[in-house]
Structure formats: structure tokens, C-alpha cells
N, C-alpha and C. Protein backbone atom coordinates (compact mmCIF):
# COMPACT_ATOMS: atom_id res chain seq x y z
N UNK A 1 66.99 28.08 -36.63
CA UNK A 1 66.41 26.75 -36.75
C UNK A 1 66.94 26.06 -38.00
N UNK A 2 66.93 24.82 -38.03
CA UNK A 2 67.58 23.89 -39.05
C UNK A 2 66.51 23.91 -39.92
N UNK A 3 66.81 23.87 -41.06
CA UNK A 3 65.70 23.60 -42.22
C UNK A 3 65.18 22.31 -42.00
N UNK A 4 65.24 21.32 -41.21
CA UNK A 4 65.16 19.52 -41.47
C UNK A 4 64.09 20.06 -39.82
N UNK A 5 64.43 21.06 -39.09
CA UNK A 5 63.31 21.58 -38.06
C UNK A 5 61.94 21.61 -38.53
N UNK A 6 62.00 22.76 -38.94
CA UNK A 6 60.58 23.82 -39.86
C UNK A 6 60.42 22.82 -41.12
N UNK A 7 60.93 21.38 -41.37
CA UNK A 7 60.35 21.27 -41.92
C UNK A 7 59.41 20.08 -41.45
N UNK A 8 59.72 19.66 -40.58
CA UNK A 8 58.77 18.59 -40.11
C UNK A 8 57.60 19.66 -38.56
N UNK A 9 57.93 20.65 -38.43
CA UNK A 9 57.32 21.56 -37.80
C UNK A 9 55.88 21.95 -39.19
N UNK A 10 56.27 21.63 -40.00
CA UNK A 10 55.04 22.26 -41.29
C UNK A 10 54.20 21.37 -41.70
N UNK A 11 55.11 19.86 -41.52
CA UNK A 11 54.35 18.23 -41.98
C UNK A 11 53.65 18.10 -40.61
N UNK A 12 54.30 18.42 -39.68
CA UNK A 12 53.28 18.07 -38.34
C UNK A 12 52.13 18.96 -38.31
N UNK A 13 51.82 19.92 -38.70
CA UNK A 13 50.92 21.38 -38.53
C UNK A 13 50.11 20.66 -39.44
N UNK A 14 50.61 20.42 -40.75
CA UNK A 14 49.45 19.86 -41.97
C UNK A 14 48.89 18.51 -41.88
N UNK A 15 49.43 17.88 -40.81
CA UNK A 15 48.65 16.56 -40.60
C UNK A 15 47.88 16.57 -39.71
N UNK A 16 48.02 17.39 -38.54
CA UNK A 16 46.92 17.92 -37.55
C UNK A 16 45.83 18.44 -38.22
N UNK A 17 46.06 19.43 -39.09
CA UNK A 17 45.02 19.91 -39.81
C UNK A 17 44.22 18.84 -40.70
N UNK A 18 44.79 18.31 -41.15
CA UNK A 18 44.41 17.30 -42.37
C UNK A 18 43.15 16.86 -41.33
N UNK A 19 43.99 15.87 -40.22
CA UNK A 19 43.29 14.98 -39.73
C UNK A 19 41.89 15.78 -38.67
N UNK A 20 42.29 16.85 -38.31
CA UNK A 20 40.95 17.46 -37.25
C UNK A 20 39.68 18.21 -38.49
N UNK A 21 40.35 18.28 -39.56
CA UNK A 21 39.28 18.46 -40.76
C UNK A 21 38.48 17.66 -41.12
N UNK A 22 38.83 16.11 -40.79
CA UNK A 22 37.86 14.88 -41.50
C UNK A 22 37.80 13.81 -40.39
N UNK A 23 36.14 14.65 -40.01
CA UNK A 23 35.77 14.08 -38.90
C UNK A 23 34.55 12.59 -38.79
N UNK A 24 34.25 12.71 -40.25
CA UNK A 24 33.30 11.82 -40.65
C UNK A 24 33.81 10.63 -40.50
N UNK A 25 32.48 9.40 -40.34
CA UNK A 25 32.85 7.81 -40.25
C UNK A 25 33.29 7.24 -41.41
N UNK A 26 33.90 6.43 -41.70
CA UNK A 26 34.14 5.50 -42.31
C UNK A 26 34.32 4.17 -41.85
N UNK A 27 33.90 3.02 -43.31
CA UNK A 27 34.08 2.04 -43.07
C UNK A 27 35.17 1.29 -43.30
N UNK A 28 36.04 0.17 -42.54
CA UNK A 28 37.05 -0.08 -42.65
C UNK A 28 37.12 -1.19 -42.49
N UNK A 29 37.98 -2.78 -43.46
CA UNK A 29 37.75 -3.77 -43.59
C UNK A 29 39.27 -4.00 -44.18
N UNK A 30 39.79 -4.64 -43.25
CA UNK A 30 40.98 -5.24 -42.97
C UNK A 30 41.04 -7.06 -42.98
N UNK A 31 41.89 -6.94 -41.84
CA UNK A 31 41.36 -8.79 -42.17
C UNK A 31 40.45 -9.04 -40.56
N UNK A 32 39.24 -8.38 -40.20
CA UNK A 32 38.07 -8.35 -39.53
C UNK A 32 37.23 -7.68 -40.18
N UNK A 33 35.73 -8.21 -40.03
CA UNK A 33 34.99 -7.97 -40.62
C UNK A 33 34.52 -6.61 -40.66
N UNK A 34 33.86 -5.74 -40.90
CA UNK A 34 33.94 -4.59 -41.42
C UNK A 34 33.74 -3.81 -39.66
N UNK A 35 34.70 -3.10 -39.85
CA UNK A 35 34.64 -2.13 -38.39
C UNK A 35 34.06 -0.67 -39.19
N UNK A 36 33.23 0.38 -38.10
CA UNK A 36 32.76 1.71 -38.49
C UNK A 36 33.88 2.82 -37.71
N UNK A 37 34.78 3.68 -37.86
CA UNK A 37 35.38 4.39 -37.02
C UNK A 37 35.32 5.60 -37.73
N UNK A 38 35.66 6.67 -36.28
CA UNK A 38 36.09 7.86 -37.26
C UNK A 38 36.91 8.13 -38.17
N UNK A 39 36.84 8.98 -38.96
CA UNK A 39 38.43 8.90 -40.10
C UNK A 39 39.51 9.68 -39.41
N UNK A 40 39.31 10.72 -38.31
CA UNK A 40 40.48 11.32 -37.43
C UNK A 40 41.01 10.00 -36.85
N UNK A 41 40.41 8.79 -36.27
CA UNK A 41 41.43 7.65 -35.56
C UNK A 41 41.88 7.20 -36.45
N UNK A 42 41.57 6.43 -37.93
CA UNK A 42 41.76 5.88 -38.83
C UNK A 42 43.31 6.60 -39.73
N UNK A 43 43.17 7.98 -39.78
CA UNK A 43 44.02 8.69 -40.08
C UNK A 43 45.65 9.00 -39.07
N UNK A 44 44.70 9.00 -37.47
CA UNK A 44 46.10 9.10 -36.53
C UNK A 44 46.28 7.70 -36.91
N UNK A 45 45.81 6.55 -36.76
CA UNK A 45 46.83 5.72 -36.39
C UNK A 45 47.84 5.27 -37.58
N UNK A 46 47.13 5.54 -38.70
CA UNK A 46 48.25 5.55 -40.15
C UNK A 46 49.18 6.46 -40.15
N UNK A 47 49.23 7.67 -39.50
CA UNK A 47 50.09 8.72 -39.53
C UNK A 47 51.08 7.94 -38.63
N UNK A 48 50.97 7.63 -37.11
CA UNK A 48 51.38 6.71 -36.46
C UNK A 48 52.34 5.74 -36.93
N UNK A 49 51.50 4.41 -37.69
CA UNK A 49 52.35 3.60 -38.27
C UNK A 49 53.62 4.25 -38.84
N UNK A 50 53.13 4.95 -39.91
CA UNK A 50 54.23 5.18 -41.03
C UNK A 50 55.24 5.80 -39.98
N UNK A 51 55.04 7.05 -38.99
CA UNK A 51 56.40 7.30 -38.30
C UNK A 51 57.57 6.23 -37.65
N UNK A 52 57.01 5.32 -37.39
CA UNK A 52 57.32 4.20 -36.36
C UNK A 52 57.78 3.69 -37.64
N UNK A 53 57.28 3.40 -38.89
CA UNK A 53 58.27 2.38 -39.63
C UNK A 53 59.32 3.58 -40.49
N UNK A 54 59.10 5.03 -40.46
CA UNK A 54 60.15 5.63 -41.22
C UNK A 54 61.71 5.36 -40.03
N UNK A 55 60.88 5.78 -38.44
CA UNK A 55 61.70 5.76 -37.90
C UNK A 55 62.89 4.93 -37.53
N UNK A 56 62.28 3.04 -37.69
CA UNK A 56 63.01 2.01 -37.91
C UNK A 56 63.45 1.72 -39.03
N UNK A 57 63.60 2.49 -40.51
CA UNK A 57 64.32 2.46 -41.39
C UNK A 57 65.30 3.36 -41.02
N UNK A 58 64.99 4.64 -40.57
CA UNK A 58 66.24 5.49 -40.45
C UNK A 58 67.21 4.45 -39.24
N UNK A 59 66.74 4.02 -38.40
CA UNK A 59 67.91 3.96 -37.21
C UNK A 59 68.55 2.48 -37.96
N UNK A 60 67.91 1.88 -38.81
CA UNK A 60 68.82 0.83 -39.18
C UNK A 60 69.79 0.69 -40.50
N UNK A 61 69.43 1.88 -41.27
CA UNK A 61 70.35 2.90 -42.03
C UNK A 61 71.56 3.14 -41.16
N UNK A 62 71.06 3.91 -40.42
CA UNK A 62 72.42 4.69 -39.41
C UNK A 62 72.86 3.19 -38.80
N UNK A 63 73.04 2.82 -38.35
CA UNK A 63 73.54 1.42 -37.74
C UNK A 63 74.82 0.69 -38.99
N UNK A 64 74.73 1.31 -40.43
CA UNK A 64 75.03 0.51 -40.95
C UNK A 64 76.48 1.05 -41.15
């Protein structure tokens, strides 16, 4: 296995964990008025974002 494998095989394992550990509500206030959600959705969908924008920095790197 490639080291650039096992290593996002270890970031994926620790963010599953992270996120199925913190199951409690939080409040969240963006630009709508205050929403209540869990912190596991609150957490996937930031984990989410950030892949989607690392991923459109890398492919427009490589493009160049």
C-alpha cells in the first residue's frame, strides 16, 4: 500500500470516530436564525465541505 493510502485510510477511521463519539445537540446560527441539530450532522457535513473544496483545489492545481 502507498503511504498517501494508509494515510487517508487513518484520517477517514479518526473522523468516523470523532464524529459517532459526539452525539449531542448543538446550536447553530449561520445566516438563519438559530437551527438545533445533532453535532454528528453538523460535523459530517463540515467534514463534507472541506473534502469537496480540498478536492477542487487539488484538480485545479493539476490542471495547471
Amino acid at each position: 500500500m502507498r503511504l498517501r493510502t494508509i494515510g487517508f485510510v487513518v484520517l477517514a477511521a479518526l473522523a468516523i470516530w470523532f464524529i459517532a463519539a459526539n452525539t449531542g445537540s448543538v446550536t447553530v446560527r449561520l445566516w438563519v436564525p438559530s437551527v438545533t441539530l445533532p453535532l454528528w450532522i453538523v460535523l459530517t457535513v463540515t467534514l463534507l465541505v472541506g473534502v469537496v473544496l480540498g478536492l477542487l483545489i487539488a484538480r485545479r492545481r493539476a490542471q495547471r
